[in-house]
Protein backbone atom coordinates (compact mmCIF):
# COMPACT_ATOMS: atom_id res chain seq x y z
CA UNK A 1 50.04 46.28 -10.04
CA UNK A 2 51.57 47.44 -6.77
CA UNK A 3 54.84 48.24 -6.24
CA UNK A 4 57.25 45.30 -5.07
CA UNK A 5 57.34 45.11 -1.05
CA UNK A 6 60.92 46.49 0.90
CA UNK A 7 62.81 44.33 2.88
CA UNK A 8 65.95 45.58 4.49
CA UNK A 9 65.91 48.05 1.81
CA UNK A 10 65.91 45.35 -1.36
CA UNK A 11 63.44 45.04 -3.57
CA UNK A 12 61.40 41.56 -3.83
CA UNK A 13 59.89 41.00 -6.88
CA UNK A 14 55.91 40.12 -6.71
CA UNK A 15 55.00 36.19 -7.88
CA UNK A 16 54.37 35.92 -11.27
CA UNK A 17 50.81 36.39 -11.87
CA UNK A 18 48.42 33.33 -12.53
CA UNK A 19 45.61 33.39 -14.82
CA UNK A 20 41.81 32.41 -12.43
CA UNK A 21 41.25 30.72 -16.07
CA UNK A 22 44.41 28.56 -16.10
CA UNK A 23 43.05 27.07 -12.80
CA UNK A 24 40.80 25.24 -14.15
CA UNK A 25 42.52 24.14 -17.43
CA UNK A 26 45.16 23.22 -14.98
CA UNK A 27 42.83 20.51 -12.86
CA UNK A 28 41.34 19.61 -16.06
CA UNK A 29 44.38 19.19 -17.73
CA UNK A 30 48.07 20.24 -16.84
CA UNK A 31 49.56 20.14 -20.27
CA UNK A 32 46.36 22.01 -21.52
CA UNK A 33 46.84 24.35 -19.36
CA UNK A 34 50.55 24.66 -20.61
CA UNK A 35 50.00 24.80 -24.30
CA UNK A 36 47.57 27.92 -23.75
CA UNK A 37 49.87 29.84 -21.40
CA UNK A 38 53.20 28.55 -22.76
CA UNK A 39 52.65 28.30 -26.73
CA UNK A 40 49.32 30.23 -27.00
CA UNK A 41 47.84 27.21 -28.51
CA UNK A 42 44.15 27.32 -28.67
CA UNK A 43 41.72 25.37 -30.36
CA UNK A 44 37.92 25.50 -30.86
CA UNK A 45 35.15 22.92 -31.37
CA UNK A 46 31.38 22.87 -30.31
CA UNK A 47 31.77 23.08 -26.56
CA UNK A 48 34.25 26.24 -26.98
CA UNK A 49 32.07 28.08 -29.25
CA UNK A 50 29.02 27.18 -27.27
CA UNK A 51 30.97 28.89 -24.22
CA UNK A 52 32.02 31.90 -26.46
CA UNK A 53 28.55 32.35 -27.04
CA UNK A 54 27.36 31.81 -23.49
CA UNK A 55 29.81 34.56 -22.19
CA UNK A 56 29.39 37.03 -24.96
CA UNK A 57 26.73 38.92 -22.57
CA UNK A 58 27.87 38.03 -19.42
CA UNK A 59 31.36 39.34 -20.51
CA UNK A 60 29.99 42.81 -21.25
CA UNK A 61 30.68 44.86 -18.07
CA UNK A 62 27.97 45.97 -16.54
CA UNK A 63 25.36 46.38 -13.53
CA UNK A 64 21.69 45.51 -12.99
CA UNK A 65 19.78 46.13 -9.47
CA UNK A 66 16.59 44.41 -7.95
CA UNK A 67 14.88 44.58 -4.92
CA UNK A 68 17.34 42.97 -2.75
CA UNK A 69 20.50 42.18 -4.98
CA UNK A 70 23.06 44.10 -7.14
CA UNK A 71 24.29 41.79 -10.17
CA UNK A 72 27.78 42.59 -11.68
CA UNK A 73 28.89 41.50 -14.74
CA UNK A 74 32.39 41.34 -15.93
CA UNK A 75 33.82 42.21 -12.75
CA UNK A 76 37.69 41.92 -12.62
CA UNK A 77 39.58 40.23 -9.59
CA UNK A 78 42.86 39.97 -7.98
CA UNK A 79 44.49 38.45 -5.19
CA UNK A 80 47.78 40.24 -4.08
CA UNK A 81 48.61 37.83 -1.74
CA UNK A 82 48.25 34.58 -4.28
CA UNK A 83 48.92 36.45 -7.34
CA UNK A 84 45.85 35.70 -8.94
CA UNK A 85 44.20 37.75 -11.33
CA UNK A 86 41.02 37.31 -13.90
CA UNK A 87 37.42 37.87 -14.37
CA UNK A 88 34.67 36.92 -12.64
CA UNK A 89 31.36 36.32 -15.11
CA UNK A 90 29.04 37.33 -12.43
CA UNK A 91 29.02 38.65 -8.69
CA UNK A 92 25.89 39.02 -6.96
CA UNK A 93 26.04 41.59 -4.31
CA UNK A 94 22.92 41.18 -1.28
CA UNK A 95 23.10 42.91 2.25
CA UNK A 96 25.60 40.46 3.89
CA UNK A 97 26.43 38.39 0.91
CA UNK A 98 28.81 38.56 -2.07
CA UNK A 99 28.13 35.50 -4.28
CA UNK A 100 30.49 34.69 -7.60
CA UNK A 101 28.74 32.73 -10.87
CA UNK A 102 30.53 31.27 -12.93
CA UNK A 103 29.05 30.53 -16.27
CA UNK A 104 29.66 27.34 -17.88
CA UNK A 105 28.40 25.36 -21.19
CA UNK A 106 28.65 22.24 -20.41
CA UNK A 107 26.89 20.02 -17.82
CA UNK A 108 28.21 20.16 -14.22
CA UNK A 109 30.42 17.99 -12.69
CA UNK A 110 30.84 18.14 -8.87
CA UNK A 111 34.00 18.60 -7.49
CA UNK A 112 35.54 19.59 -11.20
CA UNK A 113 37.26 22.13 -12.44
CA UNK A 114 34.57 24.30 -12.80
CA UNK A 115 34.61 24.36 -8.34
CA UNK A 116 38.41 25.39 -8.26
CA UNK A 117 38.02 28.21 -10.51
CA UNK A 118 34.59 29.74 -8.67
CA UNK A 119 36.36 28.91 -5.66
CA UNK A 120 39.21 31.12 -6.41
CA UNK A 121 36.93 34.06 -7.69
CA UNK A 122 35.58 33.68 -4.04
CA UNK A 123 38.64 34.24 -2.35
CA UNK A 124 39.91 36.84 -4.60
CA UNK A 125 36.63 38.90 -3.72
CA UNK A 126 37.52 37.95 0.09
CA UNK A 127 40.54 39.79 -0.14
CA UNK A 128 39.32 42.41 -2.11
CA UNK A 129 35.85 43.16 -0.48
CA UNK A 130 37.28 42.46 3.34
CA UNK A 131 34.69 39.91 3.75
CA UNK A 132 34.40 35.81 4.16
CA UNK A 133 32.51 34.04 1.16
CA UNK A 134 31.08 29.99 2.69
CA UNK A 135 29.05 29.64 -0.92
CA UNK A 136 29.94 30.40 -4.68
CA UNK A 137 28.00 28.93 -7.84
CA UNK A 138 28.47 27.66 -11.09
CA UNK A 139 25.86 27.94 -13.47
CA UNK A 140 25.02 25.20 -15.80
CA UNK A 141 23.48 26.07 -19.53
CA UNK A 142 23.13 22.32 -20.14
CA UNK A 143 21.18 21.64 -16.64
CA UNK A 144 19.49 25.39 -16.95
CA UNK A 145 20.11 25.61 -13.40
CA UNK A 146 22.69 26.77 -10.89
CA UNK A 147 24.77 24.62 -8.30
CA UNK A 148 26.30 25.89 -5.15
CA UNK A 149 29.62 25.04 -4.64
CA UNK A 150 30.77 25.12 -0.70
CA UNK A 151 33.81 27.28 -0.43
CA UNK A 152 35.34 24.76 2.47
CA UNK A 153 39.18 24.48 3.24
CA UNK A 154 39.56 21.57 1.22
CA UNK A 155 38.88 23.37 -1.76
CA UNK A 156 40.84 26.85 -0.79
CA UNK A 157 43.96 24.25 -0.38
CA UNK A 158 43.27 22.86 -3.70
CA UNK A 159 42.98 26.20 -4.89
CA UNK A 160 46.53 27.44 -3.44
CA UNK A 161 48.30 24.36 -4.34
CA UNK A 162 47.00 24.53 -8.00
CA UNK A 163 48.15 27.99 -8.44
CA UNK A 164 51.67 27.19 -7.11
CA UNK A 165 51.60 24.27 -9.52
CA UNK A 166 50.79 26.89 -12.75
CA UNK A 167 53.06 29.21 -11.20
CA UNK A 168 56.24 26.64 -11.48
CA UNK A 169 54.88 25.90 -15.13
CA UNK A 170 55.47 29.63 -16.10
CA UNK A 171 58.24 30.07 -13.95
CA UNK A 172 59.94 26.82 -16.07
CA UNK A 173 58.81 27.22 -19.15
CA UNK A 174 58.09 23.75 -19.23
CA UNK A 175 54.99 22.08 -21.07
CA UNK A 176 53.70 19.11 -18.89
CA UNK A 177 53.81 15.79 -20.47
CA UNK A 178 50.74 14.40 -22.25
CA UNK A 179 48.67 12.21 -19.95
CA UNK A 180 47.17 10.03 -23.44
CA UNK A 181 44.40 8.95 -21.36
CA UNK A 182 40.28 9.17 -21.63
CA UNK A 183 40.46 13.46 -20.89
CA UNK A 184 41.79 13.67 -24.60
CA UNK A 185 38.79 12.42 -26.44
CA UNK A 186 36.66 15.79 -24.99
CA UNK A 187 39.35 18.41 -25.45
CA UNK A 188 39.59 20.33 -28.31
CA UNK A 189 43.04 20.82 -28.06
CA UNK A 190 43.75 16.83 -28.75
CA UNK A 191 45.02 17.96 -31.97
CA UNK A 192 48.03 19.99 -31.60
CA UNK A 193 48.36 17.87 -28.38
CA UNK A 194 49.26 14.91 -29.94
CA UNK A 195 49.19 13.02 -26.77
CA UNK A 196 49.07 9.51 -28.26
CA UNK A 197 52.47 10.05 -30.02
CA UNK A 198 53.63 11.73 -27.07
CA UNK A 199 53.03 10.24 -24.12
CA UNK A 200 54.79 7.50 -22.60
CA UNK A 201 56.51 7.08 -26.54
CA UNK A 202 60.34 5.82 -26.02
CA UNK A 203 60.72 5.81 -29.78
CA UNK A 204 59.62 9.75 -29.78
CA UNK A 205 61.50 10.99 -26.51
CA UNK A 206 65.30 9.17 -29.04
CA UNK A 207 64.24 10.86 -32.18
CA UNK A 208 64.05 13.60 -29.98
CA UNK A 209 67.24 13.12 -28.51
CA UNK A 210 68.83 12.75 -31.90
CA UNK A 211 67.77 15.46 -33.44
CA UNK A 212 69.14 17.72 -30.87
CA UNK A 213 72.65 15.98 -30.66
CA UNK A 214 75.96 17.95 -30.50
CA UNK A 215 78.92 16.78 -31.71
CA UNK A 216 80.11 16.89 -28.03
CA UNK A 217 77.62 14.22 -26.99
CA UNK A 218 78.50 11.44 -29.77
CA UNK A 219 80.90 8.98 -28.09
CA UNK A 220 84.20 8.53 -28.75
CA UNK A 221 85.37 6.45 -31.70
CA UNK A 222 86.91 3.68 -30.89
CA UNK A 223 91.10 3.94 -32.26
């Protein structure tokens, strides 16, 4: 980590440092995205092992070269600037290109999660590599095939704006509400959730408030 920057001989203190990963839980799911960072909640079922599984080899740091293209595997990233930092599952290196694959599961789904968090790998390699990156990819193991995802400005501002949003989450310390809506039913993480008893509940958010009354917030008895 560098050192923080000088000004008018003060220290500032760098952003706090956002997870590449915790983009995509974050446009998936903000308060999935806050129980893994904020509570270290986790929980698997058959996508999530599927993707442990999947990643096992392309997590293993390494190098391969053909005619034509370098292949790195488990290549890590940073962005000073953003304050990103992660892992990239694969970055293919050809005479004027860099190319990050990302490595996912499940099917693809254009314009998902899966595009923010490639997108970012791009742009950290950007800053690292002094270089512009139009193209990333996301590799399907469902479709057995890989999709290009256009690195356009549109997706760099979703990009920025979504780390800014995760960055406020860690800077408050405060879990996002549960959304309760058709998301829940495909994440794995439903269950320590609880998003139907916590979302939108008025009878949950007074228990709540009971539980945590002080004797300085009961109201006065009447004399």
């Amino acid at each position: 980590m560098n050192p923080p920057h000088q000004h008018r001989g003060a220290a500032v203190a760098e952003p706090v440092q956002v997870p590449i990963s915790a983009l995509e839980h974050h446009t998936y799911c903000p308060r999935q995205a806050g129980l893994i960072l904020l509570e270290d909640a986790f929980a698997d079922d058959a996508a999530t092992v599927r993707g442990t599984i999947l990643h096992e080899r392309v997590h293993t740091p390494g190098h391969e070269t053909r005619p034509g293209t370098k292949t790195l595997r488990a290549l890590p990233l940073w962005h000073d600037t953003l304050g990103l930092t992660g892992v990239c599952d694969v970055v293919e290196i050809r005479r004027r290109t860099i190319t990050p694959v990302e490595h996912k599961s499940g099917r693809y789904q254009p314009g998902g999660p899966g595009d923010v968090q490639v997108a970012a790998q791009a742009m950290c390699l950007e800053a690292m590599f002094d270089t512009t990156i139009d193209t990333a990819v996301v590799w399907s193991a469902t479709d057995r095939r890989r999709h290009e995802v256009a690195v356009d400005a549109a997706l760099r501002a979703t990009v920025e704006a979504t780390t800014v949003a995760v960055r406020a989450m860690l800077t408050a310390a405060a879990l996002p509400a549960a959304p309760a809506d058709k998301r829940c039913r495909r994440c794995s993480m439903a269950e320590s959730c609880m998003p139907k008893v916590l979302a939108g509940d008025r009878r949950y958010r007074q228990a709540l408030a009971d539980l945590y009354r002080t004797p300085t917030d009961e109201p006065p008895t009447p004399t």
